[in-house]
Protein backbone atom coordinates (compact mmCIF):
# COMPACT_ATOMS: atom_id res chain seq x y z
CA UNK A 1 85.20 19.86 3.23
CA UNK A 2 84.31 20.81 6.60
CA UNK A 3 79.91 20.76 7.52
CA UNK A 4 79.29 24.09 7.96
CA UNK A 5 77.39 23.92 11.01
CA UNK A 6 79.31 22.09 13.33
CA UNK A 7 82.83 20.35 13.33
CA UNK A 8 82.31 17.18 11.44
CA UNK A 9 83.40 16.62 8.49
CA UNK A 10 81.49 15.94 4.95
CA UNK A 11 82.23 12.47 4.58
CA UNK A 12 83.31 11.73 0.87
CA UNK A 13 80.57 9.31 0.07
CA UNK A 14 80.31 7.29 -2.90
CA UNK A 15 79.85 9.03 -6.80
CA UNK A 16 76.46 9.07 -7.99
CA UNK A 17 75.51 9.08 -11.57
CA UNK A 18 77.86 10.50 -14.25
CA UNK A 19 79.26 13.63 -14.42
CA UNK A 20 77.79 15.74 -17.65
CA UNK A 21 81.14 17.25 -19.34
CA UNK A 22 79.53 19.63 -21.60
CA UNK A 23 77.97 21.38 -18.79
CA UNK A 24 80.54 22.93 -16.44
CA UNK A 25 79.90 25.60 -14.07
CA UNK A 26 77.88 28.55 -15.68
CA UNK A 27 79.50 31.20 -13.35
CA UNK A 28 83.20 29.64 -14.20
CA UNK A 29 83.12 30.56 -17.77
CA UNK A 30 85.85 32.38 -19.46
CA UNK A 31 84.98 36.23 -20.01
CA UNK A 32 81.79 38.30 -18.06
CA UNK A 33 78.73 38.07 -17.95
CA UNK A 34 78.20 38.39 -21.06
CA UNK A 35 80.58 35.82 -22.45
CA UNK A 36 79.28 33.06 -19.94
CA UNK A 37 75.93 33.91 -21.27
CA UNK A 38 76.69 33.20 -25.15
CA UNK A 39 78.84 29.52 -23.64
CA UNK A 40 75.62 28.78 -21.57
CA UNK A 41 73.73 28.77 -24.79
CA UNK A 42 76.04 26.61 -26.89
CA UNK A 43 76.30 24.74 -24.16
CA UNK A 44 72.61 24.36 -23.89
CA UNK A 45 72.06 23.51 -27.11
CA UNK A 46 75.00 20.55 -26.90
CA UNK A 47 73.41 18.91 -24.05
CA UNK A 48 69.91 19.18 -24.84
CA UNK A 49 71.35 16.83 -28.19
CA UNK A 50 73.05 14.56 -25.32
CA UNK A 51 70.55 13.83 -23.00
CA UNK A 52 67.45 11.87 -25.09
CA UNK A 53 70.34 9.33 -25.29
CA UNK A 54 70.21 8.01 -21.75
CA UNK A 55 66.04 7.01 -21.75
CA UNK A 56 63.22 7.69 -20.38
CA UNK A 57 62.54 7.20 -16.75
CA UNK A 58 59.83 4.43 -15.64
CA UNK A 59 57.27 7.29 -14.25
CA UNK A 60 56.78 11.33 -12.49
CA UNK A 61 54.29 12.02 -10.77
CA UNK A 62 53.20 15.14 -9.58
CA UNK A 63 52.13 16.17 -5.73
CA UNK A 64 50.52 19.25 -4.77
CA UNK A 65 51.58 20.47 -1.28
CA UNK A 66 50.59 24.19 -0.07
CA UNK A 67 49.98 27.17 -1.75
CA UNK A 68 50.66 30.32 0.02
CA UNK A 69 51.19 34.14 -0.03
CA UNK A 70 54.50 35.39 -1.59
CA UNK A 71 55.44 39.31 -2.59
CA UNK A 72 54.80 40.19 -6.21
CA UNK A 73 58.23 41.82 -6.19
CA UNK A 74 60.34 39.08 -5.47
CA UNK A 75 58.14 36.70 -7.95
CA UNK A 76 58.16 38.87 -10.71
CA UNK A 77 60.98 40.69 -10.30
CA UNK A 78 60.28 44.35 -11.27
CA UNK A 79 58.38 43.47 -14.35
CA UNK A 80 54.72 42.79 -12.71
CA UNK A 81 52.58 46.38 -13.15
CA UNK A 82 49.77 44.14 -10.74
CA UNK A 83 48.57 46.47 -7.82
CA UNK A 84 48.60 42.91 -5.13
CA UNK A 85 51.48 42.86 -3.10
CA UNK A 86 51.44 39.29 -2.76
CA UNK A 87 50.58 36.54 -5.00
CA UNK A 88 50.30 32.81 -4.52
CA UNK A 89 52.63 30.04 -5.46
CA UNK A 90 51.88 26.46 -5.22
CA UNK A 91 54.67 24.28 -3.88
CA UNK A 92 54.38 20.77 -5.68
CA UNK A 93 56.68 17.51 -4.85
CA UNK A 94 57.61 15.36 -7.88
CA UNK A 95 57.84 11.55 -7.64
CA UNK A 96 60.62 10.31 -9.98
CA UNK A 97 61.35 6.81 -10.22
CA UNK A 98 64.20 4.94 -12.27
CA UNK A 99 65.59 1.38 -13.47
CA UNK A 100 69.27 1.08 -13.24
CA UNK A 101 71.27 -1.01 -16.18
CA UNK A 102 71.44 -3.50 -13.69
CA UNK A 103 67.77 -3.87 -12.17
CA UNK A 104 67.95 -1.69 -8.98
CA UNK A 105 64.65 0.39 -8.81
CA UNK A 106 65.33 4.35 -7.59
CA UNK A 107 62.99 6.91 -6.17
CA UNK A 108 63.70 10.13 -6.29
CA UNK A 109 61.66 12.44 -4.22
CA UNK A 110 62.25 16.05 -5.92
CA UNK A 111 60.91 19.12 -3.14
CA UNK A 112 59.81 17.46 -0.69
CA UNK A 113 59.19 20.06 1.57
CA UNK A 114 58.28 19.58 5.32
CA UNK A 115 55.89 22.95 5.08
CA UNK A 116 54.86 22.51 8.81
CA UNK A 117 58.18 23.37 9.82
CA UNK A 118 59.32 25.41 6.60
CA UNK A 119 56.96 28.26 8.02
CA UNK A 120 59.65 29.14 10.54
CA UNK A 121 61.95 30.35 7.93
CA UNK A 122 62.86 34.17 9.33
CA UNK A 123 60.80 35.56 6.51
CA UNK A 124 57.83 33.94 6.32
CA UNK A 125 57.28 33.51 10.16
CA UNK A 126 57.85 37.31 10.63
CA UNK A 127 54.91 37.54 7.51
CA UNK A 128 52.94 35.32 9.50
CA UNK A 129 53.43 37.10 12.85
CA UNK A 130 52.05 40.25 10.88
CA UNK A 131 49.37 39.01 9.30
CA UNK A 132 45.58 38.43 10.98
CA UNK A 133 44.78 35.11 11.03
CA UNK A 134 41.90 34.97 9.24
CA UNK A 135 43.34 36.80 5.80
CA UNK A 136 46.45 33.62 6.85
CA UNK A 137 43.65 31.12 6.11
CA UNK A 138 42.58 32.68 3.61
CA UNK A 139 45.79 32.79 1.63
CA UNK A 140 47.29 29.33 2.65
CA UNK A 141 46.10 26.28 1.82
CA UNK A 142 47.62 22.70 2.41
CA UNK A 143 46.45 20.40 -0.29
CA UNK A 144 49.09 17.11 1.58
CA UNK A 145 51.59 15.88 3.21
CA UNK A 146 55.10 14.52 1.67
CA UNK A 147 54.36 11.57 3.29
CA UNK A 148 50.51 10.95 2.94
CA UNK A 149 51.17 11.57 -0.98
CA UNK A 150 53.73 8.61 -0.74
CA UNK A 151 51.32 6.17 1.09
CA UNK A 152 48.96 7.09 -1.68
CA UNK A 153 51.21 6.45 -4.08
CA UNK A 154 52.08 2.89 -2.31
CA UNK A 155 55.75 4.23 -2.26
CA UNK A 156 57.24 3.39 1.26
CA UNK A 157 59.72 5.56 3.04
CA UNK A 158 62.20 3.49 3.21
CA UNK A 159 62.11 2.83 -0.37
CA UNK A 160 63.20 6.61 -1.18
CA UNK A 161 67.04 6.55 -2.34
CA UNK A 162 67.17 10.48 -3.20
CA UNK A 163 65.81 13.45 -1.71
CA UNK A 164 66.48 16.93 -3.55
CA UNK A 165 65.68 20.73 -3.91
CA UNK A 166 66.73 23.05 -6.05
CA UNK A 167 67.81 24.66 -3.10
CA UNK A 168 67.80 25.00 0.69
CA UNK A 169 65.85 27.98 0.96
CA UNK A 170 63.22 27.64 3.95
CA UNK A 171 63.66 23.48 4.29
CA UNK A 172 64.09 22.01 7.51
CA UNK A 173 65.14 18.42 7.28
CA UNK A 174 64.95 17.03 10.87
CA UNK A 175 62.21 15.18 10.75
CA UNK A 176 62.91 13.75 7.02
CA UNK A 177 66.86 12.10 7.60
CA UNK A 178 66.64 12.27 11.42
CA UNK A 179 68.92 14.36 13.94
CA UNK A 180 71.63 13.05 16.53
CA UNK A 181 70.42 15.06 19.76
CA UNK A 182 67.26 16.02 21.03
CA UNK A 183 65.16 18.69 20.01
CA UNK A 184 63.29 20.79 22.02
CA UNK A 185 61.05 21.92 19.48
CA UNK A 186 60.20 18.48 17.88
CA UNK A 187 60.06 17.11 21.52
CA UNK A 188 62.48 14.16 20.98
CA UNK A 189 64.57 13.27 18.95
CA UNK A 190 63.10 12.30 15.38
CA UNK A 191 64.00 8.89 13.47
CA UNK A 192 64.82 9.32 10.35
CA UNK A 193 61.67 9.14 8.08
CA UNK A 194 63.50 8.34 4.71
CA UNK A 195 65.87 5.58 6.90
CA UNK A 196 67.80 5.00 3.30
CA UNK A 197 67.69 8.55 1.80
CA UNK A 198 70.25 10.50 1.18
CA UNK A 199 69.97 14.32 0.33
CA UNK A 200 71.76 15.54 -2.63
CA UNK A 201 73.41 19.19 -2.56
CA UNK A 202 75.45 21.11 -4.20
CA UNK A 203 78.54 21.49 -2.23
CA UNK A 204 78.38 25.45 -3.41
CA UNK A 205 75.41 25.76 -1.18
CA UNK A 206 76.67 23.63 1.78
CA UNK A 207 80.02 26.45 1.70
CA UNK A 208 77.52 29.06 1.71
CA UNK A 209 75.45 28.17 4.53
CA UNK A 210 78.71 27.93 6.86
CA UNK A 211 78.64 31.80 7.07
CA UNK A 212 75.85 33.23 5.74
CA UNK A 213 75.55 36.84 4.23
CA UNK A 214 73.34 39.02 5.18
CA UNK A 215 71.42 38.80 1.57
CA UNK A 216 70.77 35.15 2.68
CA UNK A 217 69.66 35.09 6.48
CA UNK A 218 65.87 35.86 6.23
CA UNK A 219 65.43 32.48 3.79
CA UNK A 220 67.77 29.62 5.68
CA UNK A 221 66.97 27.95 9.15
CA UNK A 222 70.61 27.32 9.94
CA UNK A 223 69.91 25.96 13.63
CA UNK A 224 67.42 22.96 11.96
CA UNK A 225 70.96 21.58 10.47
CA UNK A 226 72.94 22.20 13.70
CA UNK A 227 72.59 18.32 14.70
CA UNK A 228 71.70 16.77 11.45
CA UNK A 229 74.72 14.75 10.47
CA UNK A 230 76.61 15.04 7.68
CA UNK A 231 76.04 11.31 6.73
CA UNK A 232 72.71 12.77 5.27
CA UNK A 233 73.82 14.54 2.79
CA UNK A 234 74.93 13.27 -0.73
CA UNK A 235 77.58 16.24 -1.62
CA UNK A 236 78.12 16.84 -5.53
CA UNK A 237 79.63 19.31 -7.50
CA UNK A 238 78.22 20.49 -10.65
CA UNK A 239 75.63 18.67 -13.22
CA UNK A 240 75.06 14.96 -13.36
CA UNK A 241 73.05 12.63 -14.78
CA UNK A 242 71.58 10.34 -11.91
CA UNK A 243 69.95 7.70 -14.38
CA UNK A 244 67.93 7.28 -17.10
CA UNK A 245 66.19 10.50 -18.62
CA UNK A 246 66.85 12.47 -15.05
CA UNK A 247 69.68 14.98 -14.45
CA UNK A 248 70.77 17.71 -11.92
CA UNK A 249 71.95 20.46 -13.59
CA UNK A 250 73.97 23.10 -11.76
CA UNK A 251 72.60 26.32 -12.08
CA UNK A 252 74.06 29.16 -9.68
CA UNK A 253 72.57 32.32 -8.99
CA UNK A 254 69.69 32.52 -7.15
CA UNK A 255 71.51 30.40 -4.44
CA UNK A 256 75.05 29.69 -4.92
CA UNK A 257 74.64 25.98 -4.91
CA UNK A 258 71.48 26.37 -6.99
CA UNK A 259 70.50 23.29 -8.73
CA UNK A 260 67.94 22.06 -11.33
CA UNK A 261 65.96 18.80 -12.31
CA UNK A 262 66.35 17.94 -16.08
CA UNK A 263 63.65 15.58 -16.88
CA UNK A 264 63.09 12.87 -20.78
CA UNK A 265 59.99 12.19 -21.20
CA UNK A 266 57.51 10.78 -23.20
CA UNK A 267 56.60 14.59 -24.08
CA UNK A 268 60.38 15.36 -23.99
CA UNK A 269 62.16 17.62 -22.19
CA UNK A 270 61.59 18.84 -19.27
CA UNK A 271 63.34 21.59 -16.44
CA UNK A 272 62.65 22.34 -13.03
CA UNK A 273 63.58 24.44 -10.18
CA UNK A 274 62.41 28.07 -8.32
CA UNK A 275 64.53 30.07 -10.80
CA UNK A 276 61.60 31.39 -12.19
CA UNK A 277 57.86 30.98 -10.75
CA UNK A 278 55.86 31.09 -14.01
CA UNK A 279 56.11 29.26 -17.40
CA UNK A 280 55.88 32.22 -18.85
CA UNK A 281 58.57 34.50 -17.59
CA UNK A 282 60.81 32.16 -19.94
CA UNK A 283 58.74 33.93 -22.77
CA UNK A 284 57.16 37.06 -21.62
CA UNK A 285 56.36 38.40 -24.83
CA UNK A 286 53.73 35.98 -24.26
CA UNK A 287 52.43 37.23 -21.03
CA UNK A 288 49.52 38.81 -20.28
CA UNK A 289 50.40 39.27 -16.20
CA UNK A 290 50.09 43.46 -16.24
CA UNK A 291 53.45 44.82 -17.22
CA UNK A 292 55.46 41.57 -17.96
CA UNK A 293 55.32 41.71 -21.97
CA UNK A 294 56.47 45.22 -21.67
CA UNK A 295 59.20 45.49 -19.06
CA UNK A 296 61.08 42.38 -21.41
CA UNK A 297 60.74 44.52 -24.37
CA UNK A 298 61.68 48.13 -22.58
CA UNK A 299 64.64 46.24 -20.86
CA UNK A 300 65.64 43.94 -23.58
CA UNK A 301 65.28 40.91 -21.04
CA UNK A 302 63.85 37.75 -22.24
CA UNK A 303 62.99 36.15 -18.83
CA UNK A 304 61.88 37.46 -15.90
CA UNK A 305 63.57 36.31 -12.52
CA UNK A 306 62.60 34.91 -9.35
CA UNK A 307 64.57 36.79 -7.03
CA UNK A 308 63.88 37.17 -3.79
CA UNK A 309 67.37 37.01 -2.95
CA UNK A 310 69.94 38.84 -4.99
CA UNK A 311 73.45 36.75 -4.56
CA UNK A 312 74.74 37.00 -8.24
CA UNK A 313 71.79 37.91 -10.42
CA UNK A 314 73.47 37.76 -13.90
CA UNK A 315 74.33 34.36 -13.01
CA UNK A 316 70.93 33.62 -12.32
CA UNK A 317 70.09 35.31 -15.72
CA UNK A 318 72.28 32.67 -17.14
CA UNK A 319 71.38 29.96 -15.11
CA UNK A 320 67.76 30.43 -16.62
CA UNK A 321 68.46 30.89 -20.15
CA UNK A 322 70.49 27.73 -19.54
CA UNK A 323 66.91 26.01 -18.66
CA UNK A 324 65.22 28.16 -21.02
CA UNK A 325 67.65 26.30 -23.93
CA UNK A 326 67.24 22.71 -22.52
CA UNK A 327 63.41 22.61 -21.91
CA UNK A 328 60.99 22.04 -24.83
CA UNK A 329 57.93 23.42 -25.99
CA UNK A 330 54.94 22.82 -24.53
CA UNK A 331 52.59 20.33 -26.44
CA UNK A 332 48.98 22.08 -25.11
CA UNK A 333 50.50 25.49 -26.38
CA UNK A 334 54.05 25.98 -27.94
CA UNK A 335 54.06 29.18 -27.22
CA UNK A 336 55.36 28.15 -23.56
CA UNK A 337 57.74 25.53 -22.73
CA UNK A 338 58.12 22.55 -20.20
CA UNK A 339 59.31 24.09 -17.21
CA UNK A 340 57.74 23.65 -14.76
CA UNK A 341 58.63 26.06 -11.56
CA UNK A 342 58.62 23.55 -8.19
CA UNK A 343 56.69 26.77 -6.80
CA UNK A 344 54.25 27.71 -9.59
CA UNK A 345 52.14 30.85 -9.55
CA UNK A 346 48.62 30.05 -8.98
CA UNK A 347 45.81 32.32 -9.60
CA UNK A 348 43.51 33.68 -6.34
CA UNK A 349 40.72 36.30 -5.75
CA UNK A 350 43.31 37.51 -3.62
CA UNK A 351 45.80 38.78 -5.81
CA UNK A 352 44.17 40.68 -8.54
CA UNK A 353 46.48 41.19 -11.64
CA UNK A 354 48.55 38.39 -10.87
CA UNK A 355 46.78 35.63 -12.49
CA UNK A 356 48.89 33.25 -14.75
CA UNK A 357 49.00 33.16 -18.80
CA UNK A 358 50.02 29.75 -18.58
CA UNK A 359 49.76 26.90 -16.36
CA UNK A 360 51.60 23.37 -16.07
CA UNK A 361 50.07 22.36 -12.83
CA UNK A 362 52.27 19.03 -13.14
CA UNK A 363 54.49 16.70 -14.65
CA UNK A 364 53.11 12.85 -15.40
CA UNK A 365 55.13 10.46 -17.48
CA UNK A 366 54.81 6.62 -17.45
């Protein structure tokens, strides 16, 4: 497979983890959209009994990054009735660290977002550009660094074996696995800050960022990859699990190469990714956001997407009810369950009418 920003090629590196049979591809089931949906539920259901079987891992921990502005009609995709345009997600980075059968300690650093330079993404620095900068520091606040969370933590860089997103949707890696020319922006050339990290990607996504579409443009920074080599990147294709109690399930839609964490703990299971921004668009019916309970009724939905890009939305559809089957219920209130979004929608004088039911706020375990 060729990189698809430059002329290297993907190098076929060595197989991590073990490939999860009873979850292929959601979008590769026999039938439409309909069919794949009834298979992603059985599915579901079969791999959800699976999983508890491979432990527990040795701790997650949950770091708070930067919450910022984001429209309510992306977030809450034609369901919110709330008269805010924006409202305010907090990105969070989860810690995940491992034992392998054989002694060798993992870390697994899940969204860790470089914020300072995701704010260049097309979108969000044309926002910025519009907006006044006092209502900008109003609405955005940094709560840490990736790497100041880590020192806290007393986890070194180059102990980090994994970095991961659901998707590559604003990231900029440069300064996290290093580039091989200088860059003008950075002023140098940056060392790799993870030396011993490799990022794992779906190789869906890495086909679909050769060429973008149109649909996809205002969300990737294509140039921040241009001399990034391809000896970064961990290329896999479909779900796996990586070790004990932690998974990446493939879940296409709102990317192509979309991809989820699947989390045992010791409160069950757990799902995350940016599918959806808000426990409770899994259950609306449960929602008190304006208009949520009764767009799922009208509509006969029973989630509510995060879609700020369209690529294939009834795969997305599936994609969540795939999470919505794996994840359990919530042990402070059943009527939600453990998913927590890796952007979660946080409430803010701001954004009146778009203040959360539900809240997770984290994920700790060991």
């Amino acid at each position: 497979m060729r990189f698809p920003w430059g002329t290297a090629e993907v190098v076929d590196l060595p197989s991590i983890g073990d490939r999860i049979d009873t979850l292929t591809d959601p979008s590769e089931a026999d039938g439409g959209p309909g069919a794949r949906l009834r298979a992603v539920r059985a599915r579901g259901r079969a791999f959800r009994r699976e999983f508890p079987s491979t432990g527990t891992p040795d701790s997650v921990v949950t770091c708070d990054l930067v919450t910022l502005p984001y429209p309510t009609r992306f977030g809450l995709f034609r369901a919110s009735r709330a008269l805010a345009p924006f409202l305010s997600i907090t990105n969070r980075m989860l810690v995940i660290r491992w034992t392998e059968s054989g002694g060798r300690r993992r870390v697994l650093l899940f969204e860790p977002s470089d914020h300072e330079l995701g704010r260049y993404t097309p979108y969000f620095d044309d926002l910025s550009q519009r907006t006044p900068a006092v209502v900008e520091r109003r609405m955005v606040q940094v709560h840490g660094t990736v790497l100041g969370h880590l020192a806290r933590l007393g986890v070194g860089p180059e102990d980090v074996d994994y970095l991961m997103f659901d998707h590559l949707h604003t990231q900029d890696l440069r300064r996290w696995v290093g580039t091989t020319a200088h860059q003008d922006d950075l002023d140098g050339r940056p060392r790799a800050a993870f030396p011993n990290a490799k990022v794992i990607v779906q190789r869906d996504e890495l086909a679909g960022m050769a060429e973008l579409h149109p649909l996809q443009r205002p969300w990737y920074q294509p140039a921040a990859y241009r001399d990034v080599s391809p000896e970064a990147f961990l290329p896999i294709e479909g779900s796996v699990v990586l070790g004990p109690g932690v998974a990446v399930v493939k879940t296409p839609g709102h990317v192509f190469g979309n991809q989820s964490l699947v989390l045992n703990t010791s409160t069950g299971i757990w799902v995350s990714s940016e599918n959806v921004i808000a426990a409770e668009a899994l259950t609306p019916e449960h929602s008190k956001l304006p208009g949520l309970a009764k767009w799922a009724r009208s509509w006969q939905q029973e989630i509510v997407l995060n879609a700020n890009t369209i690529e294939s939305t009834a795969d997305q559809y599936n994609s969540i009810i795939l999470e919505k089957t794996l994840a359990d219920r919530s042990q402070s209130d059943p009527r939600f369950l453990q998913f927590f979004p890796s952007s979660e929608l946080t409430a803010a004088w701001t954004n009146p009418g778009t203040s959360p039911t539900f809240v997770h706020r984290g994920i700790t375990h060991g």
